[in-house]
Protein backbone atom coordinates (compact mmCIF):
# COMPACT_ATOMS: atom_id res chain seq x y z
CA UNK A 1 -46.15 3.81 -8.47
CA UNK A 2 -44.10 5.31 -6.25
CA UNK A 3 -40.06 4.79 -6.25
CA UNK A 4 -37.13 5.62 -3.82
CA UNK A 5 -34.15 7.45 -3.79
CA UNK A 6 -31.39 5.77 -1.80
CA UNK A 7 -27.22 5.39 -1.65
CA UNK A 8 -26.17 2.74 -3.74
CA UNK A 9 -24.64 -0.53 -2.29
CA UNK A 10 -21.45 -0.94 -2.36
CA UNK A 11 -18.03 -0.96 -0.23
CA UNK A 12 -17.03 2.94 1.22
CA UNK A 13 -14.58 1.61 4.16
CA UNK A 14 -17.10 3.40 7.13
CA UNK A 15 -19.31 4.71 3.98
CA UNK A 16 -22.23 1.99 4.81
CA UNK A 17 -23.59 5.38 6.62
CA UNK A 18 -21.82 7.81 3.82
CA UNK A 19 -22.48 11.51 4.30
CA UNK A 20 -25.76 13.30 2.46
CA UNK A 21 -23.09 16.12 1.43
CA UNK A 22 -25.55 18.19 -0.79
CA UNK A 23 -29.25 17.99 -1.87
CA UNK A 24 -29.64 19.63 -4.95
CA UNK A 25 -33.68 19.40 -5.27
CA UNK A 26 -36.31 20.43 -3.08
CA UNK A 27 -39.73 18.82 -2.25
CA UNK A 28 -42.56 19.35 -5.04
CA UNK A 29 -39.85 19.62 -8.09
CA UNK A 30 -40.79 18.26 -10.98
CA UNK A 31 -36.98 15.72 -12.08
CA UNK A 32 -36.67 13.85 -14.39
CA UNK A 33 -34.86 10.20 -14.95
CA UNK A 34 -31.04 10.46 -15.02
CA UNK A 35 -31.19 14.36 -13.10
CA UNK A 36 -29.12 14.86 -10.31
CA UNK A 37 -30.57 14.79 -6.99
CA UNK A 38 -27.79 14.57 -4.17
CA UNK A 39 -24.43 14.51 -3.56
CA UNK A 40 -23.13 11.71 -1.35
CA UNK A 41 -19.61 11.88 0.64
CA UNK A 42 -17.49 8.44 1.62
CA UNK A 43 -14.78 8.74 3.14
CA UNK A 44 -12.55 8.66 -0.17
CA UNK A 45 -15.15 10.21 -2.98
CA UNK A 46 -18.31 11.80 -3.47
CA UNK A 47 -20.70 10.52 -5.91
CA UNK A 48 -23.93 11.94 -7.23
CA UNK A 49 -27.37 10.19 -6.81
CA UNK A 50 -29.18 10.74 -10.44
CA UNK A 51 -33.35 9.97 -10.02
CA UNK A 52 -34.07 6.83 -10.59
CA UNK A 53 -37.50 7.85 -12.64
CA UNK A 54 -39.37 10.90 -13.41
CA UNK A 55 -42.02 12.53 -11.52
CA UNK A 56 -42.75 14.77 -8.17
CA UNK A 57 -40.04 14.78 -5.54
CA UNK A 58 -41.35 14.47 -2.34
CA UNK A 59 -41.06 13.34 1.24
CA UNK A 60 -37.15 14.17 1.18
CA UNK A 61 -35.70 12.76 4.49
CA UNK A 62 -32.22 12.81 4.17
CA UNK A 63 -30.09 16.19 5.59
CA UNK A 64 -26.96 17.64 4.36
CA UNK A 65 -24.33 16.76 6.22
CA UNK A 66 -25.88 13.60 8.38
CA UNK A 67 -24.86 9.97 7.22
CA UNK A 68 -27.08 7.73 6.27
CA UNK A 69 -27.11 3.62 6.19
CA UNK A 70 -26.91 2.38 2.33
CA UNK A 71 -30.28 1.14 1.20
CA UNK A 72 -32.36 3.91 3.15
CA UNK A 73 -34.58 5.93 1.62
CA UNK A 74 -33.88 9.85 1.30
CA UNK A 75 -36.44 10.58 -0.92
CA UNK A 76 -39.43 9.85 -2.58
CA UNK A 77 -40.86 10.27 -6.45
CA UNK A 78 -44.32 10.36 -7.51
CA UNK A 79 -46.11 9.98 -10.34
CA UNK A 80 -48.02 13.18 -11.35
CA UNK A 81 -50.96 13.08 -9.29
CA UNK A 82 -50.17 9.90 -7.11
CA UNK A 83 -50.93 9.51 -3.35
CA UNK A 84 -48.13 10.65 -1.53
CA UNK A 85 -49.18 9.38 1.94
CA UNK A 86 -48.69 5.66 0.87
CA UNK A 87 -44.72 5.55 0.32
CA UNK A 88 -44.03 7.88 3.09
CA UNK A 89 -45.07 5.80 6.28
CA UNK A 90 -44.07 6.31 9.62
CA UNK A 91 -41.15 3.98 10.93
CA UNK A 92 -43.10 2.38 13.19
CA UNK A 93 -45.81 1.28 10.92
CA UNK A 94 -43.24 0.15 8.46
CA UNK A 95 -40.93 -1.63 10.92
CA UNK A 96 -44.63 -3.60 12.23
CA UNK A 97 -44.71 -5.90 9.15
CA UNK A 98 -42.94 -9.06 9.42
CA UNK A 99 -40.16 -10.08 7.16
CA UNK A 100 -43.27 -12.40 5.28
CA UNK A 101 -45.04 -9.83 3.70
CA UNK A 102 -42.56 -9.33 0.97
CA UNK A 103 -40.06 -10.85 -0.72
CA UNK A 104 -37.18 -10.12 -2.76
CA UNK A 105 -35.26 -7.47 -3.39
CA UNK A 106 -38.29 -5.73 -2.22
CA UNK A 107 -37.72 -7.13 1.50
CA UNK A 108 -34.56 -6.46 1.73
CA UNK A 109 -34.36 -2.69 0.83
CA UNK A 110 -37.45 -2.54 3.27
CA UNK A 111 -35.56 -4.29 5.73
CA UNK A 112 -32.82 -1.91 5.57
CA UNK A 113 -35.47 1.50 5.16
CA UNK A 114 -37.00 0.27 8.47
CA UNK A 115 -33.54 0.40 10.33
CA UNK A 116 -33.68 4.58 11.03
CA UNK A 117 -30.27 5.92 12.04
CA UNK A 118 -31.83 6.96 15.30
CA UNK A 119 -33.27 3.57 15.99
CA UNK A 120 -29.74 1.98 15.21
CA UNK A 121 -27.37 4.16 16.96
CA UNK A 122 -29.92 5.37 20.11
CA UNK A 123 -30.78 3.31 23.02
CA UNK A 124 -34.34 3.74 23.78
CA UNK A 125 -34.71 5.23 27.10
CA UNK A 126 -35.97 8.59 28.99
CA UNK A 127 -34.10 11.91 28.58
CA UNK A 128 -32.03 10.48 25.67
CA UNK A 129 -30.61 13.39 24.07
CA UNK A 130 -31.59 13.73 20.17
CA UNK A 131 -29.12 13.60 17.67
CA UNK A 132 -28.08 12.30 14.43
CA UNK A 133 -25.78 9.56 13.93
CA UNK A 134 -22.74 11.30 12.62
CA UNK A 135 -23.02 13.40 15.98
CA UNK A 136 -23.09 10.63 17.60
CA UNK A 137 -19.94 9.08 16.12
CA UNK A 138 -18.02 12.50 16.00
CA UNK A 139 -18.77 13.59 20.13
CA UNK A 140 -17.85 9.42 21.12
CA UNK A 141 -14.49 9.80 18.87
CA UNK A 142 -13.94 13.08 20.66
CA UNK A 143 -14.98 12.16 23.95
CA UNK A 144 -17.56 14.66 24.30
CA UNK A 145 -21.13 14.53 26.50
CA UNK A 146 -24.38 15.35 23.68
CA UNK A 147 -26.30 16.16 26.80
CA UNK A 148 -23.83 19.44 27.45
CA UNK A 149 -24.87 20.50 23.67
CA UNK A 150 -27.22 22.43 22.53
CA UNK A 151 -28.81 20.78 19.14
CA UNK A 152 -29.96 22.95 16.03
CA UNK A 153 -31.17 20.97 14.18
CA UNK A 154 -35.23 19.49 13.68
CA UNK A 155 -36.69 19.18 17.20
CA UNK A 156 -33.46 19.93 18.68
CA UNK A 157 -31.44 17.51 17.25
CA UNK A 158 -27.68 17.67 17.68
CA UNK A 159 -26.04 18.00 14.67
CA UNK A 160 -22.83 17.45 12.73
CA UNK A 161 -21.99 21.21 13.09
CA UNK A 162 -23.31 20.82 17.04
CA UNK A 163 -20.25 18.93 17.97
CA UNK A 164 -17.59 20.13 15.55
CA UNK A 165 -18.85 23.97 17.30
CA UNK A 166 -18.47 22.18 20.56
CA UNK A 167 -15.31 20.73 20.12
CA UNK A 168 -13.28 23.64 19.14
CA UNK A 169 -14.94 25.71 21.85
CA UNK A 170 -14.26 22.84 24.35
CA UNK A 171 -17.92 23.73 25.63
CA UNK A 172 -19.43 19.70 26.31
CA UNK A 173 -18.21 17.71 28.95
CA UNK A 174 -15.88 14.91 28.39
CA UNK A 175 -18.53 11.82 28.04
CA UNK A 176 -18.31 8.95 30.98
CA UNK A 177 -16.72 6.02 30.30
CA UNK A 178 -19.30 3.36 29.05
CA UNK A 179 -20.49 0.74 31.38
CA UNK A 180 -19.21 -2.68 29.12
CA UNK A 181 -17.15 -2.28 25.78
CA UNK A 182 -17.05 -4.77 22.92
CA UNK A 183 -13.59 -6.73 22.74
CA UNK A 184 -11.46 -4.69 20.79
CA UNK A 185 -9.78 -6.46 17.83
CA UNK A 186 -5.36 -7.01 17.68
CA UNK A 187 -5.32 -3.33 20.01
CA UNK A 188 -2.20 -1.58 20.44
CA UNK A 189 0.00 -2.78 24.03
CA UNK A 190 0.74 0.72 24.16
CA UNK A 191 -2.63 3.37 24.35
CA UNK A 192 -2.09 6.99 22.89
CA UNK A 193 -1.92 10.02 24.71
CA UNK A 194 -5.63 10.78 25.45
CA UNK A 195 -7.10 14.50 23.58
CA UNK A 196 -6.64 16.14 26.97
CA UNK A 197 -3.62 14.98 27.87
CA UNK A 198 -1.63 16.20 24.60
CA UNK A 199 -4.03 19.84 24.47
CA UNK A 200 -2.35 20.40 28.23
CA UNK A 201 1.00 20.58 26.93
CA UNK A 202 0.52 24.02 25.08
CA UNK A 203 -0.83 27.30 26.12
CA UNK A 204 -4.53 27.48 25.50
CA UNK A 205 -5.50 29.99 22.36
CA UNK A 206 -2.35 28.63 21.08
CA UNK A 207 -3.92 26.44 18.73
CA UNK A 208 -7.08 25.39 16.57
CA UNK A 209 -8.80 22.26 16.47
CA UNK A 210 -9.55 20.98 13.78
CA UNK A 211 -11.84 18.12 13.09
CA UNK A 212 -11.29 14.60 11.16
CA UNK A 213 -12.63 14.08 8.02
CA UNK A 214 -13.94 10.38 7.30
CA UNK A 215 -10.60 10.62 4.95
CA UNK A 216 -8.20 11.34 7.40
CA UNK A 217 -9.97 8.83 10.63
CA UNK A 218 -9.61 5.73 7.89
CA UNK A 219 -6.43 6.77 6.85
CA UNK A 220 -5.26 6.92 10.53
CA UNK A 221 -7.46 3.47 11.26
CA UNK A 222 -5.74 1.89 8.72
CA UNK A 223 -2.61 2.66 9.25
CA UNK A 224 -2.57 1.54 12.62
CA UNK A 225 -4.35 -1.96 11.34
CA UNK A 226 -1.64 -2.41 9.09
CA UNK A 227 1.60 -1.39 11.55
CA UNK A 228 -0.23 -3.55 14.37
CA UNK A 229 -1.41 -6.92 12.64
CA UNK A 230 0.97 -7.04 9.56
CA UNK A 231 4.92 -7.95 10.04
CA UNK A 232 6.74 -5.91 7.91
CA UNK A 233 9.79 -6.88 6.41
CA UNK A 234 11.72 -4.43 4.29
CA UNK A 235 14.33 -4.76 1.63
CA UNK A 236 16.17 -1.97 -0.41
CA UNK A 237 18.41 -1.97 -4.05
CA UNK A 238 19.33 0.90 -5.70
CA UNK A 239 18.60 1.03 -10.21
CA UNK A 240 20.32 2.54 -12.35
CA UNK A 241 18.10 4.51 -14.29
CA UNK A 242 19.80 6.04 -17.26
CA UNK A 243 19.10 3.27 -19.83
CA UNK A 244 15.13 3.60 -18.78
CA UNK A 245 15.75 7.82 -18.93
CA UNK A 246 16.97 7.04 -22.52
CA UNK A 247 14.26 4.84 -23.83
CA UNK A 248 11.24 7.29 -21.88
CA UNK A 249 12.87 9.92 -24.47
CA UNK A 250 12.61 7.56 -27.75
CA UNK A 251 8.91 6.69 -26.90
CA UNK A 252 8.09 10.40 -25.67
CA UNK A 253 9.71 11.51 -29.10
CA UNK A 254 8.09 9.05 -31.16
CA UNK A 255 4.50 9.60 -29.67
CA UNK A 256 2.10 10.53 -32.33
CA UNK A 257 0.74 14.09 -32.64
CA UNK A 258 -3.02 14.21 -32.47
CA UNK A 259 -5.61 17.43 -32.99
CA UNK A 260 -7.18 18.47 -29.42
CA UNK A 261 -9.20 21.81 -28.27
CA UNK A 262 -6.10 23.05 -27.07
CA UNK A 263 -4.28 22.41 -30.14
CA UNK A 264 -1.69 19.68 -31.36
CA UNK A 265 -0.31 17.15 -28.62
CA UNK A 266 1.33 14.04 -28.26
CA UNK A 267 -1.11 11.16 -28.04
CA UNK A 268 1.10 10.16 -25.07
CA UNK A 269 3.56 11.57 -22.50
CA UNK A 270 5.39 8.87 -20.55
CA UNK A 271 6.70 9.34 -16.73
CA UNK A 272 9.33 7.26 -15.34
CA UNK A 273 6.29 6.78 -12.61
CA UNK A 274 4.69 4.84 -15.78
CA UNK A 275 7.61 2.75 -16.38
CA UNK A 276 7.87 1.65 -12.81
CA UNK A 277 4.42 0.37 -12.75
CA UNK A 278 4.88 -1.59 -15.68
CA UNK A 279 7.95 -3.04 -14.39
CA UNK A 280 6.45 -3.79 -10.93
CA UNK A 281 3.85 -5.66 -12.65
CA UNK A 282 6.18 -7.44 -15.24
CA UNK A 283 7.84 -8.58 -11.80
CA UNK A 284 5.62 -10.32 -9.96
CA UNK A 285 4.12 -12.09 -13.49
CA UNK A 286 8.17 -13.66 -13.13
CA UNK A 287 7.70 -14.28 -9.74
CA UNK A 288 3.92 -15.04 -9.05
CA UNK A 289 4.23 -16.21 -5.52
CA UNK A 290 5.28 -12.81 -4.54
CA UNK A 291 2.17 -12.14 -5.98
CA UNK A 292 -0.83 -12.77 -3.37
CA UNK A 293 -2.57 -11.77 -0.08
CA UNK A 294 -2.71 -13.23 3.30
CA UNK A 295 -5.72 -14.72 4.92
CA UNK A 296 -6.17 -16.86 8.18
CA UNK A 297 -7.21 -20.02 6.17
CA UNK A 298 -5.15 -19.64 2.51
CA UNK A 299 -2.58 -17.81 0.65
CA UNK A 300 -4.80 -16.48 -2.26
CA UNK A 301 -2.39 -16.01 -5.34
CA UNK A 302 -3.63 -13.64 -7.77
CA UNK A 303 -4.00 -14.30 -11.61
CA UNK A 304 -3.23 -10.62 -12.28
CA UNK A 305 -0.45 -8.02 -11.19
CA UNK A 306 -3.53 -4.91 -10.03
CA UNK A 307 -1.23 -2.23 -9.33
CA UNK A 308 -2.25 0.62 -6.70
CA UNK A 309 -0.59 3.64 -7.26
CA UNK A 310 -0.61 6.64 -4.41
CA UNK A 311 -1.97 9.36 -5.15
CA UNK A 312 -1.90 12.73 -3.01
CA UNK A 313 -5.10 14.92 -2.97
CA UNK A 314 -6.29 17.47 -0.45
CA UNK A 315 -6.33 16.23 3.05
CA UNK A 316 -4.99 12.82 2.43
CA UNK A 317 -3.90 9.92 -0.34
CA UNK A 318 -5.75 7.66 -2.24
CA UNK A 319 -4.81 4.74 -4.57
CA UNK A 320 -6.44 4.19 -7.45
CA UNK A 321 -5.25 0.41 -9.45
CA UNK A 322 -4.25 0.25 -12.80
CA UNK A 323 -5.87 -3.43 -13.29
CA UNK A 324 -3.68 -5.63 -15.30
CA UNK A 325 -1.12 -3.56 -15.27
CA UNK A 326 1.17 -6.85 -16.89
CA UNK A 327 -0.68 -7.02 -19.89
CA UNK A 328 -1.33 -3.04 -20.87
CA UNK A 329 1.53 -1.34 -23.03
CA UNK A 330 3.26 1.64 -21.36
CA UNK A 331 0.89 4.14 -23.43
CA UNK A 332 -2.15 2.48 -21.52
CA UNK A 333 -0.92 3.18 -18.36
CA UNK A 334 0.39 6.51 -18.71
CA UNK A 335 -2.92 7.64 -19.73
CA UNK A 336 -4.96 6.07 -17.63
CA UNK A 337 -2.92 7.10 -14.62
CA UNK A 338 -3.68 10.62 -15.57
CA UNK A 339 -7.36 9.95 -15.66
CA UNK A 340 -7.27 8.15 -12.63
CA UNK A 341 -4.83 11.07 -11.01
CA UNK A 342 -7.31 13.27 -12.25
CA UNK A 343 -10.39 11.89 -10.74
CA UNK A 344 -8.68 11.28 -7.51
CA UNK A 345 -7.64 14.84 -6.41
CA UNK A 346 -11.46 15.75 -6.94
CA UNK A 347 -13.12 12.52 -5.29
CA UNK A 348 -14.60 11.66 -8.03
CA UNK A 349 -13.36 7.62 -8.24
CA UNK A 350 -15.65 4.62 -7.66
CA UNK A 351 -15.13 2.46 -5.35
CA UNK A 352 -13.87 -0.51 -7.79
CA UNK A 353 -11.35 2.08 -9.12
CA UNK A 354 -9.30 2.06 -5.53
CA UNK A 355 -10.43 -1.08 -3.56
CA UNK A 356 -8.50 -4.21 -4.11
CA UNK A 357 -5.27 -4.59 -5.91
CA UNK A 358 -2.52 -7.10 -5.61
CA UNK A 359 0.36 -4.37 -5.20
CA UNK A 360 1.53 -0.54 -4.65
CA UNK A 361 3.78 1.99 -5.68
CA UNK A 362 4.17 5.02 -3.60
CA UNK A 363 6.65 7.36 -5.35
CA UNK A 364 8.00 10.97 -3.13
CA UNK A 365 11.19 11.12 -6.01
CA UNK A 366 9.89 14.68 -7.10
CA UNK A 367 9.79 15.59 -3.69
CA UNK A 368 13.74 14.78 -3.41
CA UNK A 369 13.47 12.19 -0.84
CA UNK A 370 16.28 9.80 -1.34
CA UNK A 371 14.77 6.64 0.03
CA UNK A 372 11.87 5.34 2.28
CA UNK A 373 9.66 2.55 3.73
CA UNK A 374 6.09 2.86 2.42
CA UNK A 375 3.40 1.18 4.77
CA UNK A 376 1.71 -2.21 3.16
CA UNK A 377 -2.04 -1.42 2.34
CA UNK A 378 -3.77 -5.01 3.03
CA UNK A 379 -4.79 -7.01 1.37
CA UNK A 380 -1.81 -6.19 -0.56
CA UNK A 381 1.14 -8.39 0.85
CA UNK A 382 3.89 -5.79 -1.22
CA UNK A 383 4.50 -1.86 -1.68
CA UNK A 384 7.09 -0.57 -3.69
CA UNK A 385 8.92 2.80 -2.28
CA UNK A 386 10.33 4.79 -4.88
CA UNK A 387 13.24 7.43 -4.31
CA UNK A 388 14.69 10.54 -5.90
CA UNK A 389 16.78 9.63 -9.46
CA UNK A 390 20.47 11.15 -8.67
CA UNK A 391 23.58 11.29 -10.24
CA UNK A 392 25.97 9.03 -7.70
CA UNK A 393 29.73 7.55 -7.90
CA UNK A 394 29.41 3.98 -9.42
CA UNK A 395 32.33 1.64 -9.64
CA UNK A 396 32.22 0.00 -13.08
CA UNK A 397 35.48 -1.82 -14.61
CA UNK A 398 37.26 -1.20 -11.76
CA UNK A 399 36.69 2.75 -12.48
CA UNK A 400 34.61 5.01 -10.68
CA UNK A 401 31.76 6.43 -13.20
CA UNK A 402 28.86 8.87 -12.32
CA UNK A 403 25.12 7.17 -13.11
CA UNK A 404 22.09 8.27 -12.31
CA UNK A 405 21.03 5.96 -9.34
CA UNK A 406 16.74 5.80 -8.19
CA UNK A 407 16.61 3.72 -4.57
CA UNK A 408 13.61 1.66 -4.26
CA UNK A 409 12.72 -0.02 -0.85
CA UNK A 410 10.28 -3.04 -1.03
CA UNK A 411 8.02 -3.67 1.83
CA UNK A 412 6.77 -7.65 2.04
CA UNK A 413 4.11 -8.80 4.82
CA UNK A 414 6.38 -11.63 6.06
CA UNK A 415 3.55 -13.70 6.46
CA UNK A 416 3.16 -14.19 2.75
CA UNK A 417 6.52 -13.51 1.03
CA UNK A 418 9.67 -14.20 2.74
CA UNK A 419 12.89 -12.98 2.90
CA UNK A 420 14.20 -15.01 0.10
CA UNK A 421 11.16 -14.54 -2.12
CA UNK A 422 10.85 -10.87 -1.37
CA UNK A 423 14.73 -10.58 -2.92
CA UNK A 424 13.73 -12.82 -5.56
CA UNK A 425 10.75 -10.10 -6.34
CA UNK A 426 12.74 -6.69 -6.20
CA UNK A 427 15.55 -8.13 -7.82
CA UNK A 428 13.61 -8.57 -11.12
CA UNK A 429 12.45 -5.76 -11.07
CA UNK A 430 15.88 -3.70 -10.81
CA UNK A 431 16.72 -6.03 -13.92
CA UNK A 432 13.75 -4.58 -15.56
CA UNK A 433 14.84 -1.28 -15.19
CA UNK A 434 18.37 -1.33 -15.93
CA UNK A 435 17.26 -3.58 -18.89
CA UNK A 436 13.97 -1.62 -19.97
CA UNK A 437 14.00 -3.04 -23.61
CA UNK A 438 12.04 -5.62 -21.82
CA UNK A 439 9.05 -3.01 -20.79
CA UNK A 440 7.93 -2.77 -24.32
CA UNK A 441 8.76 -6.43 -25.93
């Protein structure tokens, strides 16, 4: 019997239409169970699509570079000899059986098959222009007229590349305004500067366009979410560090040497990065109602201290969560935040390894920056900035001594943790951390 190749489910921000970034197979190979067939893009990793069973590939629908809804079918495999005309019905005839005539998990994958991008994203009506959804998306982002480009893909089809082309040759009209909008949700009081009205302040051929990733647009959607609909609330302490320099040296010394390809290393190599997280976590397990997320209807405290950590990668950040950060020894987290780090910078993380968490760190110390405010990722309700470690003038005894001082700025959604409680939080951790016997008892 015949089976499909589809995305999987799960949560990708925009990615319930993720990217078909590569097909590695064509149709009439021979694959196997477990090969790899595609390469799938969300906007924060790629993932590869492995054949469900062995058999013939055929009936591959899905392009490079179009998105695609979750549950559709790309793909086909056969058994060796099988009739390929039943799996690979038109639409239409698929879409013409009601929701009885199967039941399931069966139905619902069906259900979701039948919905074509074009059917979900093109109003039916004479001298529509053709093109995929992601062109779609891309020229209404850009404010760009499909009917002033010229498609090249299937049939005529305007494609991803279509627009992009388009865009940086400024050679589609800007699209009219559409006739009734849906209510937007919390929008700014203040719109941006439209595309045209920020390209006419420099010279033309002074500049390139270049075009969003799905990265960068949820990056920029989200940070607008967050600076519009959360009150921020900021409060800043500066640690002394040298006591928590000292100790990262006695565990970095005492690490055990193990055998690797590349010869003898230590089994672990601590960062004061590592330390922080630990004592972020050990924090909020002192002060659990710092610990929790804002909804309309409850304040939902969370069991665990799930630590997001920011991590830069080409064309953006991501931030993968150490998950019980409270209860893992500092070895744990060091190297798991190096796999994680790892993974990251080649968008290679699942979903469950960077959606969620109860907290953040975002550290720019070995960039020199002395101190900043980080922007709260919801549903986190906290984010820890971390600044440079430098030697400053401390009074002490009356005398003035030199320490090496780190300032860290906490930012609370005042919603959830107050003022008070917000002190209460970043104050034990700066005790942690000018006391960091307590990161390893």
């Amino acid at each position: 019997m015949a089976g499909r190749s589809h995305p999987p489910q799960g949560r990708h921000g925009h990615g319930d239409r993720p990217d078909l970034a590569l097909v590695l197979s064509t149709d009439g190979d021979a694959v196997r169970q477990g090969d790899v067939l595609f390469e799938i893009e969300t906007d924060k990793a790629s993932m590869e699509i492995d054949a469900p069973a062995s058999g013939i590939l055929r009936n591959i629908t899905g392009k490079e570079g179009v998105d695609i809804p979750v549950g559709h079918a790309v793909a086909w495999i056969y058994a060796e000899g099988e009739d390929t005309g039943v799996a690979a019905r038109p639409a239409a005839e698929a879409k013409a059986e009601t929701p009885e005539s199967s039941s399931g998990e069966s139905s619902s994958q069906d259900r979701s098959a039948q919905a074509a991008p074009a059917v979900r994203d093109t109003p039916v009506q004479a001298g529509a222009v053709r093109a995929t959804p992601l062109a779609r998306r891309l020229a209404r982002e850009a404010g760009l007229d499909l009917s002033g480009v010229s498609g090249s893909g299937p049939q005529g089809r305007v494609v991803k590349a279509d627009v992009e082309a388009a865009i940086v040759g400024g050679g589609a009209k800007a699209a009219a305004a559409p006739a009734t909008t849906a209510p937007a949700a919390a929008a700014p009081a203040v719109k941006p500067m439209s595309d045209d009205a920020v390209l006419k302040l420099f010279e033309e051929g002074s500049y390139e366009l270049i075009p969003h990733d799905n990265m960068r647009k949820t990056i920029a959607r989200r940070l607008v979410e967050a600076k519009s609909t959360v009150p921020h609330f900021y409060l800043t302490v500066d640690c002394e560090l040298d006591a928590l320099l000292g100790l990262r040296k006695q565990l970095n010394d005492a690490a055990p040497v193990r055998k690797t390809e590349k010869g003898e290393e230590p089994a672990y190599k601590l960062s004061v990065n590592d330390l922080i997280i630990k004592a972020l976590a050990l924090a909020l397990k002192e002060v659990p109602d710092a610990n929790v997320s804002w909804t309309e209807g409850a304040m939902v405290k969370h069991a665990h201290a799930d630590v997001g950590v920011a991590v830069s990668i080409p064309g953006g950040l991501i931030t993968p969560i150490v998950r019980k950060a409270e209860e893992k020894s500092l070895s744990s987290i060091s190297n798991e935040m190096k796999d994680l780090a790892a993974r990251a910078r080649t968008r290679k993380l699942k979903p469950e390894e960077y959606q969620g968490g109860t907290t953040a760190v975002s550290n720019l110390g070995m960039f020199g920056i002395r101190d900043f405010a980080a922007v709260i990722n919801p549903p986190h309700a906290t984010i820890l900035a971390i600044g440079a470690g430098e030697q400053r003038a401390v009074v002490k005894d009356g005398e003035v001594k030199v320490a090496t001082v780190m300032s860290v700025t906490l930012s609370t959604d005042h919603r959830a943790v107050d003022g008070a409680l917000g002190a209460e939080l970043i104050g034990a951790f700066k005790r942690l951390v000018e006391n960091p016997m307590g990161l390893v008892v």
